[in-house]
C-alpha atoms as a PDB file:
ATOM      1  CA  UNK A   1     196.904  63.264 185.043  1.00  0.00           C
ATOM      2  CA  UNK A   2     199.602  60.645 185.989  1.00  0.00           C
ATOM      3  CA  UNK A   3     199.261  57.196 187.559  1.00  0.00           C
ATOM      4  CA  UNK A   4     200.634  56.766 190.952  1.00  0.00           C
ATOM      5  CA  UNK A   5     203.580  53.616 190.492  1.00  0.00           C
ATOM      6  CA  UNK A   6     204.941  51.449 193.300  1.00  0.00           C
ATOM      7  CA  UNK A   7     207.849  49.918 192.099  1.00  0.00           C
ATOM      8  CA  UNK A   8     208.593  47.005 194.453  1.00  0.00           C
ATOM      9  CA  UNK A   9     212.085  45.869 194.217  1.00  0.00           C
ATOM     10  CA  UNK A  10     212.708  42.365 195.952  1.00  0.00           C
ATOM     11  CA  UNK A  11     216.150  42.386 194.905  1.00  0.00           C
ATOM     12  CA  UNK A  12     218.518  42.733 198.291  1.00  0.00           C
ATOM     13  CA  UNK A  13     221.498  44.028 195.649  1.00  0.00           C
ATOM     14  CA  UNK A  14     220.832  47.826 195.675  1.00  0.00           C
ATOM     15  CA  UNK A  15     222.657  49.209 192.320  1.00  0.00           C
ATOM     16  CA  UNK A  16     222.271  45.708 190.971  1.00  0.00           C
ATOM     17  CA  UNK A  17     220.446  44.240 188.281  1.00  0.00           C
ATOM     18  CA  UNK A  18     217.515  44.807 189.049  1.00  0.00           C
ATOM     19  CA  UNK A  19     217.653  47.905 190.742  1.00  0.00           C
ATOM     20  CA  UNK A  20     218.826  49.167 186.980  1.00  0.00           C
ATOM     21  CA  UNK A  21     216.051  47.689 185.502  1.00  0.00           C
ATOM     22  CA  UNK A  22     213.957  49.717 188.106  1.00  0.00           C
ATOM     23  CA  UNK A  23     215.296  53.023 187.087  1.00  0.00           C
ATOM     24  CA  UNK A  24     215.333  52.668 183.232  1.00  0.00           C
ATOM     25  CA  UNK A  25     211.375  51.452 183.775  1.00  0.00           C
ATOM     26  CA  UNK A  26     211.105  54.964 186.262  1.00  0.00           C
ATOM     27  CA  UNK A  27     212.575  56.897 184.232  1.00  0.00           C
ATOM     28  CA  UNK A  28     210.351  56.058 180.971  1.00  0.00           C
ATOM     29  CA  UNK A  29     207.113  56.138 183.579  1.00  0.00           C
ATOM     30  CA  UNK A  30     208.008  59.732 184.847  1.00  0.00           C
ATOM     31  CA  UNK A  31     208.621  61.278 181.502  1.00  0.00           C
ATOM     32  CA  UNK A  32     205.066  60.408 180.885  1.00  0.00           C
ATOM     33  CA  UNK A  33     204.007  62.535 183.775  1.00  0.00           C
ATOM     34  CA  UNK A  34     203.572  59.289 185.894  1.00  0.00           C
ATOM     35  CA  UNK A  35     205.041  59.679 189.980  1.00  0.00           C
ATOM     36  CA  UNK A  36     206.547  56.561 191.129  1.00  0.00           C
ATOM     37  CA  UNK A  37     207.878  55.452 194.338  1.00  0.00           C
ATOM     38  CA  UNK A  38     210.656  52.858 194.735  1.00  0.00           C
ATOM     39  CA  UNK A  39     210.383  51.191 197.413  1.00  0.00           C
ATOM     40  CA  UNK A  40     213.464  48.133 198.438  1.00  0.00           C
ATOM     41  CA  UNK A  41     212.027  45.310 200.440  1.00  0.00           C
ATOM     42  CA  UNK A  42     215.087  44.704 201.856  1.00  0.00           C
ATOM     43  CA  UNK A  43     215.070  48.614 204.115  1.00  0.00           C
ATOM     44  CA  UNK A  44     211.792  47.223 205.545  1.00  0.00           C
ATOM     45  CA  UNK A  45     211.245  45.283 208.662  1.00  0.00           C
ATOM     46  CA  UNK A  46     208.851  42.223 207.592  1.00  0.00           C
ATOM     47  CA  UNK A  47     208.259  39.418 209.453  1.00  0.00           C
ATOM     48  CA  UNK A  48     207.070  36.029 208.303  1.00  0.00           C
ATOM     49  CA  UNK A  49     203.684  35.429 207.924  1.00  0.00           C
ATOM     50  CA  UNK A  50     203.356  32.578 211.386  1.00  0.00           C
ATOM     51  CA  UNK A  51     199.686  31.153 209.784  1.00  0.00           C
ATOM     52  CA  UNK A  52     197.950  32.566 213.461  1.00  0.00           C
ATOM     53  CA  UNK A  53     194.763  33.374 211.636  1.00  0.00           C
ATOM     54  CA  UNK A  54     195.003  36.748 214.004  1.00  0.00           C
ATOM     55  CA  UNK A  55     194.262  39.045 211.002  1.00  0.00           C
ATOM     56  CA  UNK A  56     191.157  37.171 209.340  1.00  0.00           C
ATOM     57  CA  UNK A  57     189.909  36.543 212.888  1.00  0.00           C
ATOM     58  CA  UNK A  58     189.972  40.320 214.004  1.00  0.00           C
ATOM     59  CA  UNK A  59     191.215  42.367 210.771  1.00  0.00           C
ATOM     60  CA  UNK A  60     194.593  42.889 211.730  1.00  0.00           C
ATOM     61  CA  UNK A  61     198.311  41.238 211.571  1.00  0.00           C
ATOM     62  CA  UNK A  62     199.722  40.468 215.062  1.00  0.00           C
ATOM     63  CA  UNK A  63     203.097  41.185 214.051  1.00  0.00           C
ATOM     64  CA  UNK A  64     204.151  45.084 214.318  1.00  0.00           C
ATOM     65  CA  UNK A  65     206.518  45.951 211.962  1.00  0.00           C
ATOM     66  CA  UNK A  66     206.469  47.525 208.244  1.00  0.00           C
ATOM     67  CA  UNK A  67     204.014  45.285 206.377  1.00  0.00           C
ATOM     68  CA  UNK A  68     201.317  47.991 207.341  1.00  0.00           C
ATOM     69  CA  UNK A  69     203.072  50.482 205.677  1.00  0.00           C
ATOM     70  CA  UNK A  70     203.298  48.875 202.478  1.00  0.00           C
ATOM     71  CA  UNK A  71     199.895  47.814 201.967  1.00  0.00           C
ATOM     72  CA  UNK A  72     198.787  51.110 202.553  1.00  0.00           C
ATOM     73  CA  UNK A  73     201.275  52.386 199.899  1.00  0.00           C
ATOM     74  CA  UNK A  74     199.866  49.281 198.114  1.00  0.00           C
ATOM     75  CA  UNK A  75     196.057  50.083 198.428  1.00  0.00           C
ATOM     76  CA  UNK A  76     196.755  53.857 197.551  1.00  0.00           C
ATOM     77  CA  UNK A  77     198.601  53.077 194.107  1.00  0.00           C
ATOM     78  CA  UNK A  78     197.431  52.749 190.695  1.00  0.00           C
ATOM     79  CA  UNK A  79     200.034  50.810 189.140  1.00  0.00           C
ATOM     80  CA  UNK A  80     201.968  48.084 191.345  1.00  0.00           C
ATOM     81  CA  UNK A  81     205.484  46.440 189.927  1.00  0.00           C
ATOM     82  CA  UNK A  82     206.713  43.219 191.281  1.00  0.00           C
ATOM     83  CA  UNK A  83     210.593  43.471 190.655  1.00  0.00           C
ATOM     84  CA  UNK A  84     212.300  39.877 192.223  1.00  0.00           C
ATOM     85  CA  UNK A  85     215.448  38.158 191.054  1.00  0.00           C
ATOM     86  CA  UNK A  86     215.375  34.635 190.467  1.00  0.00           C
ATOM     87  CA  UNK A  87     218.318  32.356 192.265  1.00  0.00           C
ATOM     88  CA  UNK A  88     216.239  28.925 192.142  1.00  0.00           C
ATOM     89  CA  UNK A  89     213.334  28.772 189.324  1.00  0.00           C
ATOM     90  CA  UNK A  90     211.087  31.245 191.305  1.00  0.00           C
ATOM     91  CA  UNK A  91     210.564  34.451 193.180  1.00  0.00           C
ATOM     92  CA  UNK A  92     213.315  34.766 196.168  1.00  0.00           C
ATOM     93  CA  UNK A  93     212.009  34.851 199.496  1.00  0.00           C
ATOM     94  CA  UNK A  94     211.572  38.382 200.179  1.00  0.00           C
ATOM     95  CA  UNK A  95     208.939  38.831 197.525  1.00  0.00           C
ATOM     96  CA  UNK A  96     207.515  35.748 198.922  1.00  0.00           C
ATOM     97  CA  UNK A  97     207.336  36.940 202.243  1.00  0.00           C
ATOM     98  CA  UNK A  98     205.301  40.090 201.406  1.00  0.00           C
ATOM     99  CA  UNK A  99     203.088  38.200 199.129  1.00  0.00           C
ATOM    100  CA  UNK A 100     201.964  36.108 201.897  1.00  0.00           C
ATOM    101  CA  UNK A 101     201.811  39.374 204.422  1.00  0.00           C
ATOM    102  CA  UNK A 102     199.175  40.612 202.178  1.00  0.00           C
ATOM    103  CA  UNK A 103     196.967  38.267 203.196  1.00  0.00           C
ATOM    104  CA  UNK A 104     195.340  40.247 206.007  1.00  0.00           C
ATOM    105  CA  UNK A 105     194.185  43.114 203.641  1.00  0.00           C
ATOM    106  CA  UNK A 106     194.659  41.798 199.754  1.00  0.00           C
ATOM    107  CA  UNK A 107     190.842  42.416 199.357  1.00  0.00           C
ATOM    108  CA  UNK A 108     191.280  46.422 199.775  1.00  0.00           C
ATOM    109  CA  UNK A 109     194.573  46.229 196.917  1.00  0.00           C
ATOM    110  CA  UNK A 110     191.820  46.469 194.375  1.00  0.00           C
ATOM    111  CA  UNK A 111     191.748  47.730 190.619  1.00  0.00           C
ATOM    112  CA  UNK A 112     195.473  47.743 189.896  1.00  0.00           C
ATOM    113  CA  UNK A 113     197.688  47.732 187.200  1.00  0.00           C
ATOM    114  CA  UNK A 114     200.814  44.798 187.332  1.00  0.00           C
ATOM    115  CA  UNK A 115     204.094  44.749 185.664  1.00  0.00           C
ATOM    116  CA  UNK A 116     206.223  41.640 186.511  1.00  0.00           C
ATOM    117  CA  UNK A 117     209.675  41.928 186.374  1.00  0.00           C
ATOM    118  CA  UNK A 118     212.434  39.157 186.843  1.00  0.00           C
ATOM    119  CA  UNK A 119     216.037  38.941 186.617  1.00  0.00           C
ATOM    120  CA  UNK A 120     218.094  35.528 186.081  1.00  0.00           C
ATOM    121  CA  UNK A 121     221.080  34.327 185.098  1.00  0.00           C
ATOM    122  CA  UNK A 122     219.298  31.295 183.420  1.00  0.00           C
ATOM    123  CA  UNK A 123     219.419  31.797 179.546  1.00  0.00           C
ATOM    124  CA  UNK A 124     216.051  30.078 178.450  1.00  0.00           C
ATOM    125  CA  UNK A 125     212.791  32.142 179.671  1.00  0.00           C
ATOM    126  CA  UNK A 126     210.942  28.750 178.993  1.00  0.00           C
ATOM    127  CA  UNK A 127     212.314  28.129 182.922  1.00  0.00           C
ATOM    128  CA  UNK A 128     210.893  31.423 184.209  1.00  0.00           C
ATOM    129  CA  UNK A 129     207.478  30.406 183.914  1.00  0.00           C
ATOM    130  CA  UNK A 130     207.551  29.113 187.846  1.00  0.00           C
ATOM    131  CA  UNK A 131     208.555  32.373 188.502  1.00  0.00           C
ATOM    132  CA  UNK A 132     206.042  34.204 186.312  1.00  0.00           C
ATOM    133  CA  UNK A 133     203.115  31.946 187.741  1.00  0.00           C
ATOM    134  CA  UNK A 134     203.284  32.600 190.887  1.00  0.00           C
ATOM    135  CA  UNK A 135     203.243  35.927 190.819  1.00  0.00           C
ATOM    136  CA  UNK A 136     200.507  35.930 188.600  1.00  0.00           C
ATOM    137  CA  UNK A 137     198.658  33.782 190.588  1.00  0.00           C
ATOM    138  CA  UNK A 138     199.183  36.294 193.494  1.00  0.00           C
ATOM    139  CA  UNK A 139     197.617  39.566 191.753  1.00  0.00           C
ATOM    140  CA  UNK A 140     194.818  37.120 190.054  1.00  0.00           C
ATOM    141  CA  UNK A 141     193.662  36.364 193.800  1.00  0.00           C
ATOM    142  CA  UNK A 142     193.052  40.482 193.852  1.00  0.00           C
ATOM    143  CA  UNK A 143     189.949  42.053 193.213  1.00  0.00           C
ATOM    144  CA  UNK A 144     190.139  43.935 189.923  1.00  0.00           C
ATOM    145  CA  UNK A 145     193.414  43.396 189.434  1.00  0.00           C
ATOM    146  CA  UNK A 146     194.758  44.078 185.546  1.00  0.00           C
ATOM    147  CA  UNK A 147     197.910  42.172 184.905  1.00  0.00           C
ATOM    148  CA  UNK A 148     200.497  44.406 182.088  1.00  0.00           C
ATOM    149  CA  UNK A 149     203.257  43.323 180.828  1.00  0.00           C
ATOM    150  CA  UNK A 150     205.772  40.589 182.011  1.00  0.00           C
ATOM    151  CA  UNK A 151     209.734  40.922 181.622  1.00  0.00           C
ATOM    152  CA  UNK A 152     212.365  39.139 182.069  1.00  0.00           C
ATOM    153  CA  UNK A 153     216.212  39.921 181.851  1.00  0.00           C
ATOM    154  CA  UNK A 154     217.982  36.224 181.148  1.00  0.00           C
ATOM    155  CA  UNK A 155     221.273  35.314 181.394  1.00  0.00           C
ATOM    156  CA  UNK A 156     222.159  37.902 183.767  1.00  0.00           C
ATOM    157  CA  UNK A 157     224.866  37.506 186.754  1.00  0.00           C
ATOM    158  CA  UNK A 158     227.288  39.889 187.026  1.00  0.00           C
ATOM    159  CA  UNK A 159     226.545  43.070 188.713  1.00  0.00           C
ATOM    160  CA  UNK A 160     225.744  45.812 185.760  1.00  0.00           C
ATOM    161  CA  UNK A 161     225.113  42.671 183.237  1.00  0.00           C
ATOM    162  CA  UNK A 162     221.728  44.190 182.386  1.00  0.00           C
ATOM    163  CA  UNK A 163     223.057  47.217 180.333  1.00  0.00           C
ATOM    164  CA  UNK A 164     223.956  45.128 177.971  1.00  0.00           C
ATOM    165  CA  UNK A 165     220.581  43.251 177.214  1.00  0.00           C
ATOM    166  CA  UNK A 166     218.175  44.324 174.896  1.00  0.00           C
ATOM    167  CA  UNK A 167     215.260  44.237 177.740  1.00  0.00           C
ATOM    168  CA  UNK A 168     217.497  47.957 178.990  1.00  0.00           C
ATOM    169  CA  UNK A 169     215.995  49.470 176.295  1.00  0.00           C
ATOM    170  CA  UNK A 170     212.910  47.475 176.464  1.00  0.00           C
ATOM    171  CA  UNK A 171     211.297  48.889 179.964  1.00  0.00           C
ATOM    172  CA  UNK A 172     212.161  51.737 179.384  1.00  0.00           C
ATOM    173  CA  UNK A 173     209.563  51.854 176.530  1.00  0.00           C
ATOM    174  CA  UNK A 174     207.321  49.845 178.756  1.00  0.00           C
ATOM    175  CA  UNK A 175     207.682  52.996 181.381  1.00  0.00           C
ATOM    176  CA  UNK A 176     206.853  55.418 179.114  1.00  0.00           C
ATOM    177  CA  UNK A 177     203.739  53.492 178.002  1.00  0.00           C
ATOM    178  CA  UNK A 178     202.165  52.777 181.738  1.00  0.00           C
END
């Protein structure tokens, strides 16, 4: 039996980078008998996280919109991918802002599988590692948690860019091996 994917996309450039990147790694994952969902941050209604307490205090976020939906999809998964494009040496603010939504139910996001998967148009991956870190440091804070592989496309601007680069090919061998 297949493993249940949530491929997180950060990215607010639907078509882009790395929403390619996201179907190349689907694509590999499903013809393994894997079911992912891809799900765009930027469709969903998050709010930033205001540091009220509220949730740890009584077990629930204050703010009503999406973020409850997610970690559910979250919690439910087997395999979780992190997809964010980097514009200044780290993970852009939408991945951000979910990461510190979590916060009211990260202990229940137990026992999964990470990929980490960055975009930049930086040539040198030496640069990505405050991207990479962070992120890291995120899924180590979960319980169980089994980080996978990391990837990153560098030297990637231009819209489409990413067919060209030998990391294409690359997750989509990644996808087939989940």
């Amino acid at each position: 039996m297949g493993k249940d994917i949530l491929y997180i996309i950060s990215s607010p450039r639907k078509g882009g980078n790395s929403d390619l990147l996201a179907d190349q790694f689907i694509k590999g994952a499903e013809e393994s008998g894997n079911t992912v969902d891809k799900l765009y941050l930027v469709d969903k209604n998050m709010g930033y996280c205001r540091g009220c307490m509220e949730c740890v205090k009584n077990g629930e976020c204050i703010i009503d919109d999406d973020v409850s939906k997610i970690l559910d999809r979250m919690i439910a998964s087997d395999v979780i991918v992190l997809s964010t494009p980097v514009y200044f040496f780290s993970m852009n603010s939408i991945m951000k802002t979910l990461i510190d939504r979590t916060i009211t139910r990260y202990d229940e996001i137990t026992n999964k599988e990470f990929y980490y998967i960055v975009t930049a148009s930086i040539e040198d991956e030496k640069y990505l590692k405050n991207t990479f870190r962070p992120l890291r440091a995120f899924t180590d804070c979960l319980p169980g948690s089994i980080p996978k592989d990391k990837i990153a496309a560098t030297g990637i601007t231009e819209k489409g860019a990413v067919l060209n680069s030998p990391v294409y090919d690359e997750i989509y061998e990644i996808g087939k091996k989940v």
